[in-house]
Protein backbone atom coordinates (compact mmCIF):
# COMPACT_ATOMS: atom_id res chain seq x y z
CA UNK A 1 -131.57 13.30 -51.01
CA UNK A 2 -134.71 10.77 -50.82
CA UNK A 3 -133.06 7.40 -51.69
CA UNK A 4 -135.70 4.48 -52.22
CA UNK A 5 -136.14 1.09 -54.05
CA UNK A 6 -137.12 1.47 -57.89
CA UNK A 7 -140.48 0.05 -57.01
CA UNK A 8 -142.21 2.41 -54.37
CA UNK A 9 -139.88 5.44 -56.37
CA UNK A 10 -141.78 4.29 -59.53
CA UNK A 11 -145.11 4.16 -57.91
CA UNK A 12 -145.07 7.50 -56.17
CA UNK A 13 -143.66 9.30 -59.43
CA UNK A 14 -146.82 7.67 -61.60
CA UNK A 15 -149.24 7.80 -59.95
CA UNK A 16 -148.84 9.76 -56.75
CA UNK A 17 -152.87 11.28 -55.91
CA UNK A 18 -151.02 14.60 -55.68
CA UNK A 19 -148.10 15.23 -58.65
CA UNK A 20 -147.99 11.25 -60.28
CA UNK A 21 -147.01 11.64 -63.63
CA UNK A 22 -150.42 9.82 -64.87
CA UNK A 23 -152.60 12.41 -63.20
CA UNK A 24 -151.32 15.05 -65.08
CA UNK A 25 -154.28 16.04 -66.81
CA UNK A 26 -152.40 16.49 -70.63
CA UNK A 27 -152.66 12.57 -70.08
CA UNK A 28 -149.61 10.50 -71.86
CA UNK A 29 -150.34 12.08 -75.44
CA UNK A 30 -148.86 15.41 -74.36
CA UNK A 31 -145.38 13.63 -73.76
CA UNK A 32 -144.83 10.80 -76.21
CA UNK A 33 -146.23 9.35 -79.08
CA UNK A 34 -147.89 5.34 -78.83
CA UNK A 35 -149.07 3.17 -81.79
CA UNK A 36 -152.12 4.32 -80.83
CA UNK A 37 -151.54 8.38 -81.84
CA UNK A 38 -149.43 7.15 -84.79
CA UNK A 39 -151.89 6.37 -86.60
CA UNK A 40 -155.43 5.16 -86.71
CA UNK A 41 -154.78 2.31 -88.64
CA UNK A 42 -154.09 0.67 -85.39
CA UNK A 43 -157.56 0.95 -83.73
CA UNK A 44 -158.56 -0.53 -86.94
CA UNK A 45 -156.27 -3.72 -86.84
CA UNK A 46 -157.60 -3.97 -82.78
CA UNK A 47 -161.42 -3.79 -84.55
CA UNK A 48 -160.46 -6.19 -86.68
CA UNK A 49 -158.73 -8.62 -84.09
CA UNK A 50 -162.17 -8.16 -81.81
CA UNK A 51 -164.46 -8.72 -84.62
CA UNK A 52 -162.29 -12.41 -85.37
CA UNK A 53 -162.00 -12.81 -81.75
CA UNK A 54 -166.25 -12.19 -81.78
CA UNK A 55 -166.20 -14.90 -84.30
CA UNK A 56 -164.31 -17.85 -83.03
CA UNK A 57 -166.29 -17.17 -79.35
CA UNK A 58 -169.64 -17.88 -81.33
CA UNK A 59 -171.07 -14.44 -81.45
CA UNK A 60 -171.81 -14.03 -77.74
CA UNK A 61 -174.27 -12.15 -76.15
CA UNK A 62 -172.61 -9.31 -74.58
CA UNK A 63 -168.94 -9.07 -75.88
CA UNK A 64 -166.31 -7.23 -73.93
CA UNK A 65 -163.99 -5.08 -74.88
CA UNK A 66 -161.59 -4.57 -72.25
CA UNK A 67 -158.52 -1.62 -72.76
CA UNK A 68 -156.48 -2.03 -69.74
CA UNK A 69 -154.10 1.18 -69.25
CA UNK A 70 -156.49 3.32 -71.57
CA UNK A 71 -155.01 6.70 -71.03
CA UNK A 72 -157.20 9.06 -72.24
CA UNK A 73 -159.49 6.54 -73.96
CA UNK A 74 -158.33 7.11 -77.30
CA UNK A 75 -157.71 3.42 -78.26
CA UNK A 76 -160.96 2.71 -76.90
CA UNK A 77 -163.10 5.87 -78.91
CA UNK A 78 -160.95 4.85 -81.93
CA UNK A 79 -162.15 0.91 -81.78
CA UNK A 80 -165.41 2.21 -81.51
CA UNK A 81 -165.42 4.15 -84.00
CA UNK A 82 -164.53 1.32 -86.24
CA UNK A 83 -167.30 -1.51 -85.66
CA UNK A 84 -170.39 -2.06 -87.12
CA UNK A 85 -173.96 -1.15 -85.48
CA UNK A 86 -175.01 -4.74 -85.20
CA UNK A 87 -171.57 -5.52 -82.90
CA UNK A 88 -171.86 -2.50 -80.69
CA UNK A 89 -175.48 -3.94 -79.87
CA UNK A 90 -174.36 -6.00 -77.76
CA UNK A 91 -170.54 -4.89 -76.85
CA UNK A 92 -169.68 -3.76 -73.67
CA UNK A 93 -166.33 -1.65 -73.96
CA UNK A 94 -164.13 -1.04 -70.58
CA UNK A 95 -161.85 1.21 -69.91
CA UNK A 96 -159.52 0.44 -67.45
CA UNK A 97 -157.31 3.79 -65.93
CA UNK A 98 -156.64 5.37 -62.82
CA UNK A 99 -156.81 8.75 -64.40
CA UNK A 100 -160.28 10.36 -64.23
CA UNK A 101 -162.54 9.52 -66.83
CA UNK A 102 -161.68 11.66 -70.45
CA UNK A 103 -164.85 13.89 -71.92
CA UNK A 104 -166.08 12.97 -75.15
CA UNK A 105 -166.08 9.02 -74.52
CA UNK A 106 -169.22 7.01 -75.44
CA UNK A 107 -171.61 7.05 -72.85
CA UNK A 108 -171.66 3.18 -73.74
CA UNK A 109 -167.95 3.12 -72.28
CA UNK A 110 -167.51 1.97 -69.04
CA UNK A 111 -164.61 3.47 -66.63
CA UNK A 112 -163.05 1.48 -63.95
CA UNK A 113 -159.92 1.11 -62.35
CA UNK A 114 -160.03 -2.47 -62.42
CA UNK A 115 -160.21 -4.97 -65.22
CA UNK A 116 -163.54 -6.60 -64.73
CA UNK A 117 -164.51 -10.47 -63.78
CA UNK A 118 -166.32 -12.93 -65.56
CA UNK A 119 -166.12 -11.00 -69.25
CA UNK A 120 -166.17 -12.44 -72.70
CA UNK A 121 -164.14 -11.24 -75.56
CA UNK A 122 -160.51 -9.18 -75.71
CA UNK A 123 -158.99 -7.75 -72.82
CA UNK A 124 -155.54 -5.66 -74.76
CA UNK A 125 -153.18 -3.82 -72.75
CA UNK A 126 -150.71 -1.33 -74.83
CA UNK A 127 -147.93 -0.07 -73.23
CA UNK A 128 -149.62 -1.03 -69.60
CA UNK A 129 -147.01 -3.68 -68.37
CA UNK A 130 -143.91 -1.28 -68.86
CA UNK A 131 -145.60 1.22 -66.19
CA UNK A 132 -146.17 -1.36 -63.46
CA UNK A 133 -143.56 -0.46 -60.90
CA UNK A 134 -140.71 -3.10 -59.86
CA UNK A 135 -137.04 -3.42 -58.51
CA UNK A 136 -134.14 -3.82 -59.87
CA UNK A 137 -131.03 -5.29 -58.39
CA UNK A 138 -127.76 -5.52 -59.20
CA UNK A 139 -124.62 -8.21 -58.02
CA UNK A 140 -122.25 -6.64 -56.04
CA UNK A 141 -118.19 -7.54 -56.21
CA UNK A 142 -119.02 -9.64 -53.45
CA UNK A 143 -121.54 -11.66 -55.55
CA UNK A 144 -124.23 -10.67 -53.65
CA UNK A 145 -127.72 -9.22 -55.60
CA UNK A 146 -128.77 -6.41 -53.77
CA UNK A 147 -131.35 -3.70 -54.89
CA UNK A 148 -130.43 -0.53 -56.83
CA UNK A 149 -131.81 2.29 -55.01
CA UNK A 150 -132.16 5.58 -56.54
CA UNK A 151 -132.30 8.90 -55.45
CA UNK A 152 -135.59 10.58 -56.45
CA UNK A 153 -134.35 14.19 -57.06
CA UNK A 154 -131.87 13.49 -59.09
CA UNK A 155 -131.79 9.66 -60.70
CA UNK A 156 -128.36 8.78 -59.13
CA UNK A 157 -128.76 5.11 -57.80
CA UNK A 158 -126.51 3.07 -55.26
CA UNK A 159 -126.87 -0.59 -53.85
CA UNK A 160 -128.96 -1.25 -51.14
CA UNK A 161 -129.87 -4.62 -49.30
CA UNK A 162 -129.57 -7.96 -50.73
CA UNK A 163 -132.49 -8.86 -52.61
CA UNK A 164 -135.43 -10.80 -51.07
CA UNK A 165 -135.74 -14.99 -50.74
CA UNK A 166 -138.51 -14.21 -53.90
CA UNK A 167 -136.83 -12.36 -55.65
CA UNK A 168 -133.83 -14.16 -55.60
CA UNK A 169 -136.12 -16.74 -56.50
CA UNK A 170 -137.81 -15.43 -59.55
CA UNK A 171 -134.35 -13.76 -61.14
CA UNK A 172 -132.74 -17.30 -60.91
CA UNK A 173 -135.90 -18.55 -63.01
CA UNK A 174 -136.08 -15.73 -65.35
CA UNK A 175 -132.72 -13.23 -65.52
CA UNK A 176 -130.12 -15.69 -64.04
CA UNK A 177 -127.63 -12.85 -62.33
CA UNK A 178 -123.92 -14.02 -61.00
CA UNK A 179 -120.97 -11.79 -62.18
CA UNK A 180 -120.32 -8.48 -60.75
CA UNK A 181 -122.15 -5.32 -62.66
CA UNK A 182 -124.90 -8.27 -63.62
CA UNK A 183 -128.55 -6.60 -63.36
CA UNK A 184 -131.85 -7.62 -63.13
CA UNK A 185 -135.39 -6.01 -63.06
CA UNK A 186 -137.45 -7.82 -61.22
CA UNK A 187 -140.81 -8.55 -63.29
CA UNK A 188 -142.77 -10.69 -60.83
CA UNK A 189 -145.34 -7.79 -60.04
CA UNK A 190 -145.83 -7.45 -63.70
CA UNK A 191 -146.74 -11.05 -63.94
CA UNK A 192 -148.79 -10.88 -60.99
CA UNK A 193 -150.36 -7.75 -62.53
CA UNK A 194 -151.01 -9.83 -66.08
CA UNK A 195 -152.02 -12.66 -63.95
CA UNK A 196 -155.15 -10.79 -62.34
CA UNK A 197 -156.20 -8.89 -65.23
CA UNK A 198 -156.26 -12.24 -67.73
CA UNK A 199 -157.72 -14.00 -64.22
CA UNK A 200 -160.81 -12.06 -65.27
CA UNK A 201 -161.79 -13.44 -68.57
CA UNK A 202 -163.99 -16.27 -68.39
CA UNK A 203 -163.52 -16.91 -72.24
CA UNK A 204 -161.41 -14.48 -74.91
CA UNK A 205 -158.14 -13.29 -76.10
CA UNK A 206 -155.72 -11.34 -73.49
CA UNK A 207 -152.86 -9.69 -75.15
CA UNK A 208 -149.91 -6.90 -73.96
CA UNK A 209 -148.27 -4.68 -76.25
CA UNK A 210 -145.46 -3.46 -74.91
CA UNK A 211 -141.44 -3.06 -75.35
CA UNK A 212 -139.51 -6.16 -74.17
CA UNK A 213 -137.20 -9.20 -74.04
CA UNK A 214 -137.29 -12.78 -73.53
CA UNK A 215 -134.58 -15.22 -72.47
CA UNK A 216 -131.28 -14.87 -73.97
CA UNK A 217 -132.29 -11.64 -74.97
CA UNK A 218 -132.08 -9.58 -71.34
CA UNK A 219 -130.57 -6.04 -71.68
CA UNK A 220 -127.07 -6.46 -69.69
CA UNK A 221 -127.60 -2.62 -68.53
CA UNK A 222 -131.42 -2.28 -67.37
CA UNK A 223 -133.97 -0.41 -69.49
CA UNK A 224 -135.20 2.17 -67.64
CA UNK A 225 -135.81 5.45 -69.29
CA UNK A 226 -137.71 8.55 -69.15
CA UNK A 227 -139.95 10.08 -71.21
CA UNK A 228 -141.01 13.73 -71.30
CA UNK A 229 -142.23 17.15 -74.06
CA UNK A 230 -141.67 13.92 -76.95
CA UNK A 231 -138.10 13.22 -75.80
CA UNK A 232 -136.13 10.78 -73.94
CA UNK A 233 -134.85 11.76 -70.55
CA UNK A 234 -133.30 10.40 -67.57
CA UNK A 235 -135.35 8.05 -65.73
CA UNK A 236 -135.66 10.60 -62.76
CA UNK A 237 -138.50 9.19 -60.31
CA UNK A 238 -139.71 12.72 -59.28
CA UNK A 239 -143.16 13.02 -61.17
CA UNK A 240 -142.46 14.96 -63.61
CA UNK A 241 -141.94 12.74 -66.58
CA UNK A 242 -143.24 9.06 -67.75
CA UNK A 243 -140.86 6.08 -65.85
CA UNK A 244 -140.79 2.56 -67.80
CA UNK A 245 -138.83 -0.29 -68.01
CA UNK A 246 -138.95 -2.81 -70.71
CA UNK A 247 -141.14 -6.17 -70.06
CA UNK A 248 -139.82 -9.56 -69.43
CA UNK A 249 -142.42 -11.10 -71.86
CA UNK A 250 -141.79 -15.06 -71.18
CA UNK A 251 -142.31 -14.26 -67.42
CA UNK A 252 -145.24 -12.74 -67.91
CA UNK A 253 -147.49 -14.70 -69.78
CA UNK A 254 -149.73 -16.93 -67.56
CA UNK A 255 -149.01 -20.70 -67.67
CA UNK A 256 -151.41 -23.13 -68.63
CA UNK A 257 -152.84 -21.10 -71.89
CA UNK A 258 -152.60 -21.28 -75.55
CA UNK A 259 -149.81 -18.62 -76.29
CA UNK A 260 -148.04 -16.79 -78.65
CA UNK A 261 -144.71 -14.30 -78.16
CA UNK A 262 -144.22 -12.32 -81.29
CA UNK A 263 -143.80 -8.70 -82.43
CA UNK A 264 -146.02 -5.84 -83.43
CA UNK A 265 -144.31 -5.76 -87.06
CA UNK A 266 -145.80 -9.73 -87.66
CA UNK A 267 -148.71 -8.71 -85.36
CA UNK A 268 -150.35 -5.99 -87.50
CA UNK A 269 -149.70 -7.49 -90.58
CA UNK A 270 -151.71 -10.78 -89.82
CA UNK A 271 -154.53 -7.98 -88.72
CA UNK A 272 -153.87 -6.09 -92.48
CA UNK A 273 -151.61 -3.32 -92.11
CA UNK A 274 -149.23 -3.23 -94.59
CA UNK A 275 -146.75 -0.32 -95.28
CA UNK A 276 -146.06 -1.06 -99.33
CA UNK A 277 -146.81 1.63 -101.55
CA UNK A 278 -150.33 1.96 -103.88
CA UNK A 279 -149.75 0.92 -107.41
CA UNK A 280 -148.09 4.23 -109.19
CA UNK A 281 -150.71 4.28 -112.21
CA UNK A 282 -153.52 4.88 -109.34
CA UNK A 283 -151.83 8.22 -109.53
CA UNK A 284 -153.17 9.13 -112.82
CA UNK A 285 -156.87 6.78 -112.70
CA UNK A 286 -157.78 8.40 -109.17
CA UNK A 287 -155.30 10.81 -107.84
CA UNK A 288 -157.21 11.94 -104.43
CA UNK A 289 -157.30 7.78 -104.00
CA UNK A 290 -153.35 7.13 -104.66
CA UNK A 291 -152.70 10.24 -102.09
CA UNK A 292 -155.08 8.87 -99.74
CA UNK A 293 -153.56 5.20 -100.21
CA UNK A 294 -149.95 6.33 -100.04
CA UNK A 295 -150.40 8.32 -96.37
CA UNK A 296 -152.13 5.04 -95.15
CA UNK A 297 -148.74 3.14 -96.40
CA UNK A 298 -146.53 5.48 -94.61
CA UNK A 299 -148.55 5.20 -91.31
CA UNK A 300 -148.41 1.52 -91.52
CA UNK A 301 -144.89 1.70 -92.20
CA UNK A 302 -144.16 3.63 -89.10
CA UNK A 303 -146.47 0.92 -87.19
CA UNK A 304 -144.60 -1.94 -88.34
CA UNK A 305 -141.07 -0.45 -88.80
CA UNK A 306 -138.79 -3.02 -87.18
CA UNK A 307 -136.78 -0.50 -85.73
CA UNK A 308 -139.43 1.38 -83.80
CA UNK A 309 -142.89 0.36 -83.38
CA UNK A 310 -142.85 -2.82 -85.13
CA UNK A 311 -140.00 -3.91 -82.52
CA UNK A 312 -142.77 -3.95 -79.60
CA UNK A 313 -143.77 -7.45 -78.05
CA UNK A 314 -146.94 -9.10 -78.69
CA UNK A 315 -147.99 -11.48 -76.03
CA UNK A 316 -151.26 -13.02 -77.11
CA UNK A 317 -153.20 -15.96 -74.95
CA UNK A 318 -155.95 -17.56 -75.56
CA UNK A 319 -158.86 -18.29 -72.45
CA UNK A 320 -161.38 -21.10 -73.66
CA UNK A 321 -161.54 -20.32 -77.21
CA UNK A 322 -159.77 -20.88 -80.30
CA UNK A 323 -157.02 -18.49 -81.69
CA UNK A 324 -159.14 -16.17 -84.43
CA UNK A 325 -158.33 -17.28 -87.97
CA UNK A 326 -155.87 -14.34 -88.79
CA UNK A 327 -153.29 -15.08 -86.36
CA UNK A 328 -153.34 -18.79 -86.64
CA UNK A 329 -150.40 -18.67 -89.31
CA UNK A 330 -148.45 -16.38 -86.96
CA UNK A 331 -145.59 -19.28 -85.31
CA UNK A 332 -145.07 -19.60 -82.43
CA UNK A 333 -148.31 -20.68 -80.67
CA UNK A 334 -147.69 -23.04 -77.79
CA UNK A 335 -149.61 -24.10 -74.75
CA UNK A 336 -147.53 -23.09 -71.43
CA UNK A 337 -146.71 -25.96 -68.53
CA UNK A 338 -148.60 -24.95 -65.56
């Protein structure tokens, strides 16, 4: 048996130079299925959110476009895809991956694995966050936190140590622990991680897509879970299958900005995905139209279904710049203490 702390368990499974999960070169497609392979209406709504976001930054002269965890670049191709000649002019698109860069992206496209510094425009990172390694800890019958460790073979976990001065620290701010059996993930190297990459717009809209929680609403159990051939699996940290846990989305987002916690069902629709069904006498007026009409409603149903990929968290925050005009109705929008 190797027994280790989640976070260094995590790491080596993901992205280990020799067997991580995210070198595996089927990429994240071949083992489950994101907004992003759902459906193509969801590049769309991003194109749509960049163009606003485009609009309320004045029209700069280079705009960025900034995909942060972009897998096998097929949010990025798909955005691409989707704007108009006189915006990809002058946009500079980023993708942001420690996986080797995918054939068949735009030469344009720009492959780095770090966000960059100084951009202007959107920075949006789906389903990054929940991949960011960290501990988790659980109080003992003592009433002592102290880390879960887990063996990487086989998933079992035990306790460990008690849990470090910051950690301690940042659970009693964000996932108060004190009964016996109480867990806690600890996010702060997903904040951190949010921090640096948002730390790198000098004006534009950072948001994170991922599953999550806020206070009131932590998971009493821990959410991590593994993901491999389209199925849920144990959260074994041995490389061969996808290791999340869900985000602690209050913690994350970076004090001091214009912000706004809400979900991908209220998200997308702001942004013009709807799931209702075409008009029935389009059926007999244009019948390739109402078929055509009716799979778009079904894909944006399955986006925005509130119990599956509508129930992701949207964190949005806003650098220097107004909020863009279709997400100013969204409520919620609040400027963070420092």
């Amino acid at each position: 048996m190797t027994w280790m702390r989640w976070a260094p368990a995590m790491e080596r499974a993901l992205y280990d130079q020799d067997g991580g999960f995210y070198r595996r070169p089927e990429g994240p497609a071949g083992h489950f299925r994101t907004s992003v392979h759902a459906s193509p209406r969801f590049a769309r709504a991003v194109a749509r959110l960049l163009l606003e976001v485009d609009e309320a930054l004045g029209r700069p002269e280079e705009l960025a476009l900034i995909d942060v965890g972009a897998g096998r670049g097929e949010l990025l191709a798909g955005v691409l895809a989707e704007l108009p000649a006189a915006v990809l002019a002058r946009l500079r698109p980023y993708g942001v991956e420690i996986a080797e860069r995918p054939p068949g992206l735009p030469s344009t496209a720009l492959w780095t694995t770090e966000p960059p510094r100084g951009a202007t425009g959107l920075l949006f990172a789906n389903e990054w966050l929940d991949n960011v390694p960290l501990d988790a800890g659980e109080v003992d019958g003592d009433g002592v936190l102290r880390y879960r460790e887990v063996d990487t073979a086989t998933g079992a976990e035990r306790l460990g140590e008690p849990v470090s001065a910051a950690d301690a620290a940042w659970a009693e701010r964000w996932w108060p622990a004190s009964a016996p059996g109480d867990v806690v993930e600890f996010g702060a190297p997903r904040d951190a991680a949010w921090a640096r990459a948002v730390a790198g717009l000098e004006r534009g809209l950072a948001v994170a897509v991922d599953y999550g929680h806020t206070a009131g609403r932590r998971p009493p159990f821990g959410t991590f879970i593994g993901f491999r051939d389209g199925r849920e699996v144990a959260p074994v940290p041995d490389g061969s299958r996808d290791v999340t846990a869900h985000v602690a989305l209050d913690a994350v987002a970076v004090p001091g900005l214009h912000s706004l916690w809400t979900t991908q069902r209220e998200a997308l629709r702001a942004l013009g995905v709807s799931g209702g069904r075409p008009p029935l006498a389009l059926a007999s007026t244009d019948p390739v139209g109402y078929l055509r009409a009716l799979s778009g409603a079904g894909e944006g149903a399955e986006l925005t279904d509130p119990a599956g990929l509508g129930a992701f968290g949207w964190v949005l925050q806003a650098v220097h710049m107004p909020v863009p005009r279709s997400l100013e109705l969204l409520p919620g929008w609040q400027t963070l203490g420092s």
